[in-house]
N, C-alpha and C. Protein backbone atom coordinates (compact mmCIF):
# COMPACT_ATOMS: atom_id res chain seq x y z
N UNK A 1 -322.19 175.81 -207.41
CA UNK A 1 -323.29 174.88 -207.45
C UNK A 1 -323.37 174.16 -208.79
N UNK A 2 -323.04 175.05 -209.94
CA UNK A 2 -323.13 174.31 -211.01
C UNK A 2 -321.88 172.70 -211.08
N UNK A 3 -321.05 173.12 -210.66
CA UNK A 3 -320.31 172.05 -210.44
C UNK A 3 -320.61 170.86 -209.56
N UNK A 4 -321.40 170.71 -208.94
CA UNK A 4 -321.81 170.35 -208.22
C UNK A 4 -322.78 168.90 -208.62
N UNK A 5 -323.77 170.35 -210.09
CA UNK A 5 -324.66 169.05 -210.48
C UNK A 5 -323.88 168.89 -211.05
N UNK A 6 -323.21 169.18 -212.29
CA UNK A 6 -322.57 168.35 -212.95
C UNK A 6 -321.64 167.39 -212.95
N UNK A 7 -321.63 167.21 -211.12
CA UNK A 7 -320.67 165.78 -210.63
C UNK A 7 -321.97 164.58 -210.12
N UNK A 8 -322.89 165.80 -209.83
CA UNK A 8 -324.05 164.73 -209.73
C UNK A 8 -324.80 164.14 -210.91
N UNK A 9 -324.14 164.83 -212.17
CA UNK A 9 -325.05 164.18 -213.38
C UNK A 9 -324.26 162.93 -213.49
N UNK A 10 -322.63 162.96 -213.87
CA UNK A 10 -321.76 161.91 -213.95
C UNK A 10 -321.61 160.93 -213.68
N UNK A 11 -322.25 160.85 -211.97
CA UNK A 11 -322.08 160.08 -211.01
C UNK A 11 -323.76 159.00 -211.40
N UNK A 12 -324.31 159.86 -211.74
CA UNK A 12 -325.74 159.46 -212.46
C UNK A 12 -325.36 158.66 -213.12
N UNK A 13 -324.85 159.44 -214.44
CA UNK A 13 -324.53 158.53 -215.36
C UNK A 13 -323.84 157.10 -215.27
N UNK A 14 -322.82 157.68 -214.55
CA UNK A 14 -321.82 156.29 -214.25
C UNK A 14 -322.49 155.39 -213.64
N UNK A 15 -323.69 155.77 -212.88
CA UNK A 15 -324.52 154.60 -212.28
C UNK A 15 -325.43 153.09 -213.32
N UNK A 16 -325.82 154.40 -214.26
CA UNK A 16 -326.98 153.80 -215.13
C UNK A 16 -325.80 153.08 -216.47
N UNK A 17 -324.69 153.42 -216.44
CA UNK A 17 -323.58 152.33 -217.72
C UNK A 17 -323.43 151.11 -216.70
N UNK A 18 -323.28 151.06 -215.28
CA UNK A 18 -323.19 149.86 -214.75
C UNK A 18 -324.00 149.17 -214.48
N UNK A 19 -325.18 149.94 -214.12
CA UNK A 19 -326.36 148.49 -214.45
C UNK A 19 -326.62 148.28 -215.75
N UNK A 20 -326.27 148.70 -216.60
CA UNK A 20 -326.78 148.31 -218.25
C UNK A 20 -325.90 146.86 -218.26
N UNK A 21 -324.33 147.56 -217.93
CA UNK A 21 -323.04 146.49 -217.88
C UNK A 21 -323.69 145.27 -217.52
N UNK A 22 -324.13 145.34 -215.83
CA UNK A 22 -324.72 143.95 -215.31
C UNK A 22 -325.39 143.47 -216.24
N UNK A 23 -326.69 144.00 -216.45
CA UNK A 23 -328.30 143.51 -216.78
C UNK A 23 -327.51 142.45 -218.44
N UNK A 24 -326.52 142.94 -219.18
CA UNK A 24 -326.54 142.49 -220.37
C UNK A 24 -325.58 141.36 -219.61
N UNK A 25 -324.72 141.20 -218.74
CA UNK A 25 -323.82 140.41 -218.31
C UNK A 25 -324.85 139.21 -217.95
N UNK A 26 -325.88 139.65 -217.16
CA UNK A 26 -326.61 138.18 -216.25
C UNK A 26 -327.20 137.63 -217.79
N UNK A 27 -327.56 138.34 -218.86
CA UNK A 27 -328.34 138.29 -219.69
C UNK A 27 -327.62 137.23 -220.41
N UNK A 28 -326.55 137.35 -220.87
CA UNK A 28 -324.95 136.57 -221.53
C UNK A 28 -324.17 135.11 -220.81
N UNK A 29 -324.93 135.23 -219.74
CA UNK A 29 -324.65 133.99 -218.91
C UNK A 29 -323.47 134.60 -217.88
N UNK A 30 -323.10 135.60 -218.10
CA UNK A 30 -322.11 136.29 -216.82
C UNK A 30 -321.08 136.19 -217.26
N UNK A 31 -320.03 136.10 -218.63
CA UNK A 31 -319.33 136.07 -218.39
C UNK A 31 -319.09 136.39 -219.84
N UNK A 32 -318.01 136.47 -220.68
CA UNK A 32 -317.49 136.63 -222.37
C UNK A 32 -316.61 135.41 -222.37
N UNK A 33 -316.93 135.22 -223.91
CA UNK A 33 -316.35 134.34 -224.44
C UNK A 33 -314.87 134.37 -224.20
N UNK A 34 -314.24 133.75 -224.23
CA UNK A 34 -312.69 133.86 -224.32
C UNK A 34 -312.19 133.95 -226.28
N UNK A 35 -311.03 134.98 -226.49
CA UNK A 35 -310.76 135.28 -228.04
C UNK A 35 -310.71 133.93 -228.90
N UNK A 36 -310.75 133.89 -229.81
CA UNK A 36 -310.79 132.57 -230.88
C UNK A 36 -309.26 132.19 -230.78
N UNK A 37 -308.65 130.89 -230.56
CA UNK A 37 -306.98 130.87 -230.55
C UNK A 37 -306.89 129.26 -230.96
N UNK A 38 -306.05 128.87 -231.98
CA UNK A 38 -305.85 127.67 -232.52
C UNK A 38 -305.69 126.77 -231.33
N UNK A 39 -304.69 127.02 -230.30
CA UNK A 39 -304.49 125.97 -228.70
C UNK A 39 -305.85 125.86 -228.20
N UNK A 40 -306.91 126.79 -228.45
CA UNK A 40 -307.70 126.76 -227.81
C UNK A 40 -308.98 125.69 -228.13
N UNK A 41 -308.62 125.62 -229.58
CA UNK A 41 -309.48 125.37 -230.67
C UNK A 41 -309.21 123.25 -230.32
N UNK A 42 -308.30 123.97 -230.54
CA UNK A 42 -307.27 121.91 -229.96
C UNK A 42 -307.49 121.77 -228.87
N UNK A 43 -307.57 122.10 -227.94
CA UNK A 43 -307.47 121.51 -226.40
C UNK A 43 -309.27 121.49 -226.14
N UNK A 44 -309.70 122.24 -226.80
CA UNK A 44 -311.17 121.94 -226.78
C UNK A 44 -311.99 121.13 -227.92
N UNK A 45 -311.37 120.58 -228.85
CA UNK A 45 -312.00 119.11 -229.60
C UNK A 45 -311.39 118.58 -228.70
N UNK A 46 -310.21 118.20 -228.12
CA UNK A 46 -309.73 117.43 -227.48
C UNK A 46 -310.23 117.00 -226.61
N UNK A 47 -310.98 118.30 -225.83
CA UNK A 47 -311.79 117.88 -224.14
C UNK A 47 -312.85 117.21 -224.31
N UNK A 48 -313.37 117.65 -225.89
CA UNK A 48 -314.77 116.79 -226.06
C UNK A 48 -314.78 115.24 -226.49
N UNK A 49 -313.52 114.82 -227.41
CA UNK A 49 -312.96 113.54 -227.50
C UNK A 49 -312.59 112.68 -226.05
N UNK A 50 -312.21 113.62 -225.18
CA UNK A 50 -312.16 112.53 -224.24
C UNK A 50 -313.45 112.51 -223.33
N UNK A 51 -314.20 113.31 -223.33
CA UNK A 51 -316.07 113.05 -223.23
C UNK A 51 -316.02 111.93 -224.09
N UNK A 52 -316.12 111.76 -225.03
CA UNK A 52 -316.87 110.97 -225.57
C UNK A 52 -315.91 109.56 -225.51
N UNK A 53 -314.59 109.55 -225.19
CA UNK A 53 -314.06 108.36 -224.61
C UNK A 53 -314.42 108.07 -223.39
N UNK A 54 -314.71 108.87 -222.66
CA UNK A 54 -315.08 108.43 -221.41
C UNK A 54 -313.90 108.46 -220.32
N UNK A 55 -313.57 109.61 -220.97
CA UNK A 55 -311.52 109.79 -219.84
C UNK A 55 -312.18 110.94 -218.98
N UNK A 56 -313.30 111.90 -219.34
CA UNK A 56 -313.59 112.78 -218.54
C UNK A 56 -315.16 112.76 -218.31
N UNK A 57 -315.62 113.12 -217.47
CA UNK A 57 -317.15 113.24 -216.96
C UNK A 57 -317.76 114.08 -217.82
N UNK A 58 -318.96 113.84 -218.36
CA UNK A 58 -320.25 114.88 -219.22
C UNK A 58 -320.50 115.59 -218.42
N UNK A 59 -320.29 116.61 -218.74
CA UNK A 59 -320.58 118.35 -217.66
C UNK A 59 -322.19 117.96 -217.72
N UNK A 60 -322.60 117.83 -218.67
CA UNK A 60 -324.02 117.32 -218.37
C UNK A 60 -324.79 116.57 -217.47
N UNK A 61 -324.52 115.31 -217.86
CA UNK A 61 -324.78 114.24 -216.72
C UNK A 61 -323.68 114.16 -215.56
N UNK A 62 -322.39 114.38 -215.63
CA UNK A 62 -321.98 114.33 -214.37
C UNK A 62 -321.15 113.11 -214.60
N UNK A 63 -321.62 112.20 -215.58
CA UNK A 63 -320.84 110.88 -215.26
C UNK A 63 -320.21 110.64 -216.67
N UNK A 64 -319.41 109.23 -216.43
CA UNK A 64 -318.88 109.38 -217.63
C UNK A 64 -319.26 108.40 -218.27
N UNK A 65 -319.32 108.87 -219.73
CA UNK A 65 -319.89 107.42 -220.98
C UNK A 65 -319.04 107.64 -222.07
N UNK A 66 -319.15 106.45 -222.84
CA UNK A 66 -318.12 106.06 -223.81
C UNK A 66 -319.21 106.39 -224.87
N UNK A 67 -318.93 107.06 -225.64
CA UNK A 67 -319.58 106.74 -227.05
C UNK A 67 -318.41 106.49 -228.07
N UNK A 68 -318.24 106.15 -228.77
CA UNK A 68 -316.56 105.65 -229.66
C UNK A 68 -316.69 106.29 -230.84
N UNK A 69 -317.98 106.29 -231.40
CA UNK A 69 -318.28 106.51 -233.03
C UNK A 69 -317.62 108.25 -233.01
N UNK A 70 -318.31 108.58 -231.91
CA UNK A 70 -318.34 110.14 -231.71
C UNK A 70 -316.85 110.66 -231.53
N UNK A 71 -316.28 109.62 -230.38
CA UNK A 71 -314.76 109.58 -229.75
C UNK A 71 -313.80 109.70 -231.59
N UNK A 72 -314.46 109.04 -232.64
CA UNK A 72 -313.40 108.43 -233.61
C UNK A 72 -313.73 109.43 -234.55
N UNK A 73 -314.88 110.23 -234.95
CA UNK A 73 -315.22 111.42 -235.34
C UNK A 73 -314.56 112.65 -234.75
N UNK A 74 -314.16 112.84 -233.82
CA UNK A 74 -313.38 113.93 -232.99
C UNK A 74 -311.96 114.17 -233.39
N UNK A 75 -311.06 112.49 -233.46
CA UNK A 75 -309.97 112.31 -233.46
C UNK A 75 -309.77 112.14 -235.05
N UNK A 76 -310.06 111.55 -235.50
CA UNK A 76 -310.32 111.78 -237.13
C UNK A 76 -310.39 113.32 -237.73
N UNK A 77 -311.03 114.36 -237.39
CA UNK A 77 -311.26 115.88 -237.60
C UNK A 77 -309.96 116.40 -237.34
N UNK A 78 -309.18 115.93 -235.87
CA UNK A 78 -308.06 115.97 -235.13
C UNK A 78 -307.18 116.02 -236.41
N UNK A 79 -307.20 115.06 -236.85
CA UNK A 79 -305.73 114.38 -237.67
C UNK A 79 -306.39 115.15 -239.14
N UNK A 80 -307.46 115.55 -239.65
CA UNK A 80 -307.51 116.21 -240.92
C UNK A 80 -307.07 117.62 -240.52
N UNK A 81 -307.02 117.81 -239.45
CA UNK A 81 -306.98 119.51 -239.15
C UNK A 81 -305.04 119.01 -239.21
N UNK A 82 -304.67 118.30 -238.47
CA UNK A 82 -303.05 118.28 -239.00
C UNK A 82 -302.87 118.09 -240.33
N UNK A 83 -303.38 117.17 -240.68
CA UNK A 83 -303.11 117.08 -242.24
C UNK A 83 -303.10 118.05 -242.93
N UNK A 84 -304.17 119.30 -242.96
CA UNK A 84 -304.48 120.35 -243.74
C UNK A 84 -303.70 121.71 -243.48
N UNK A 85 -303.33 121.86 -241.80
CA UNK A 85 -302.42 122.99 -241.62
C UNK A 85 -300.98 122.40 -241.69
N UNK A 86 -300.21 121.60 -242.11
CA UNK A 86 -298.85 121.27 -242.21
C UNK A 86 -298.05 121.67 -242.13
N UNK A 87 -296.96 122.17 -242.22
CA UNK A 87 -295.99 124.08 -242.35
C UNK A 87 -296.66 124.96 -241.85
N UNK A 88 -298.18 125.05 -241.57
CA UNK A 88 -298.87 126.35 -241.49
C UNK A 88 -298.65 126.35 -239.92
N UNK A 89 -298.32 125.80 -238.79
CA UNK A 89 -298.37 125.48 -237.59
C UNK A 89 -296.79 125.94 -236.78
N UNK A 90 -297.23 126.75 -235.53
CA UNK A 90 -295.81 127.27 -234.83
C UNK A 90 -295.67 125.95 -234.20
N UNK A 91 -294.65 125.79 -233.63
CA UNK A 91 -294.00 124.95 -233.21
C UNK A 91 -294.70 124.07 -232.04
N UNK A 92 -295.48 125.20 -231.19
CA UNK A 92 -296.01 124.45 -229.97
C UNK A 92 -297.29 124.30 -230.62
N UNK A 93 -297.99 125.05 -231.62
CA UNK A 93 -298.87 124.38 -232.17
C UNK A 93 -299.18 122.91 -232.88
N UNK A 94 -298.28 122.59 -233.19
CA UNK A 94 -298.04 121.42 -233.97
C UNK A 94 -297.84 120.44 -232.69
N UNK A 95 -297.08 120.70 -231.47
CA UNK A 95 -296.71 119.83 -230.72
C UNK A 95 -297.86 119.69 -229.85
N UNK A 96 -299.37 120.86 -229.77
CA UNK A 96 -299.98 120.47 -229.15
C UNK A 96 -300.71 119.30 -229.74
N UNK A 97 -301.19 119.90 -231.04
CA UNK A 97 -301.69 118.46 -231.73
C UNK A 97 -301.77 117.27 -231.79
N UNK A 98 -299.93 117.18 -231.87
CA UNK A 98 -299.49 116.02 -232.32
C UNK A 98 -300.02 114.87 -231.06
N UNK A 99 -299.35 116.01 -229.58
CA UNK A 99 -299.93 114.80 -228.52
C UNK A 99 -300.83 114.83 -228.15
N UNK A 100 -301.68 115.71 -228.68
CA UNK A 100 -303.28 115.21 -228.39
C UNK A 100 -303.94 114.34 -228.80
N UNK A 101 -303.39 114.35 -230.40
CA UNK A 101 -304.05 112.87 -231.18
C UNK A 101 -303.06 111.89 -230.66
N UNK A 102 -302.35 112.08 -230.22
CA UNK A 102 -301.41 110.47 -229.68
C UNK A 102 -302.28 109.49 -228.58
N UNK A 103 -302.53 111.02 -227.55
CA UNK A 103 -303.03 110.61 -226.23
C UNK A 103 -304.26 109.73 -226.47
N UNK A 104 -304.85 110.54 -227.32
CA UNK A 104 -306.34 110.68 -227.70
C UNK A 104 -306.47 108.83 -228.90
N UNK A 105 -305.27 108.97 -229.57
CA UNK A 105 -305.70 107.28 -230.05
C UNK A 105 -305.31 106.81 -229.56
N UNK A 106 -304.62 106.59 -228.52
CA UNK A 106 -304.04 105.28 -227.53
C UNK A 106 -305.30 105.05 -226.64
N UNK A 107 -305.76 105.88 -225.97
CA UNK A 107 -307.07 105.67 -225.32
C UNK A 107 -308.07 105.50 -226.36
N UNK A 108 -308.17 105.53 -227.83
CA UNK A 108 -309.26 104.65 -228.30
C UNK A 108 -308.92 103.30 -228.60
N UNK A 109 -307.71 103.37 -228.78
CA UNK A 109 -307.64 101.94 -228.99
C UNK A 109 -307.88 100.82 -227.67
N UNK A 110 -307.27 101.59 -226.11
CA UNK A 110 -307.23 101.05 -225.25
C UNK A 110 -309.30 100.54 -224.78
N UNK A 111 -310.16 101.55 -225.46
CA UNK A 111 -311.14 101.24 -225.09
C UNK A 111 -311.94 100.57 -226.06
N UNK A 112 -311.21 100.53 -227.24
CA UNK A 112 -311.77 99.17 -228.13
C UNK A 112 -311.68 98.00 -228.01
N UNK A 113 -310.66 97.33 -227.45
CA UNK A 113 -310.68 96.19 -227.05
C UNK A 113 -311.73 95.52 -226.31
């Protein structure tokens, strides 16, 4: 019998770590951050530069708007963050960069006109 409770304490237990798990999960928005990673770091100024070019829809509003000042603030940060890691960058790091700010000023220029 003693074995018994003490599969029924466990089973207890194991109950009350998974609703804690949930309750802090719904609490967190449901989900964890993803780890800090330089590609990650780039492809996400990037996503927000083309928000603000107007190449992708505002998760917000849904639609898309141009703001440029913001678009040229993004891509500008872009090109100091190359400037400043130089040598410091693996190979696909550097190559993500490079064509992100490519992509990323051809479509400002294309929407300056």
């Amino acid at each position: 019998m003693d074995k018994q409770n003490e599969k029924k304490k466990v089973d207890e237990s194991w109950k009350d770590s998974v609703e804690k798990e949930k309750s802090s999960d719904n609490k967190e928005g449901g989900f964890a951050p993803p780890e800090a990673d330089f590609n990650l770091f780039v492809t996400s100024m990037a996503l927000q530069a083309s928000i603000a070019l107007g190449i992708v829809a505002n998760p917000s509003t849904g639609k898309k708007e141009s703001n440029l000042s913001q678009a040229k603030f993004l891509i500008d940060t872009l090109a100091m963050l190359q400037e400043k890691t130089s040598g410091n960058l693996s190979e696909e790091e550097g190559r993500l960069l490079e064509n992100a700010l490519y992509e990323l000023r051809l479509q400002y220029v294309e929407n300056n006109k």
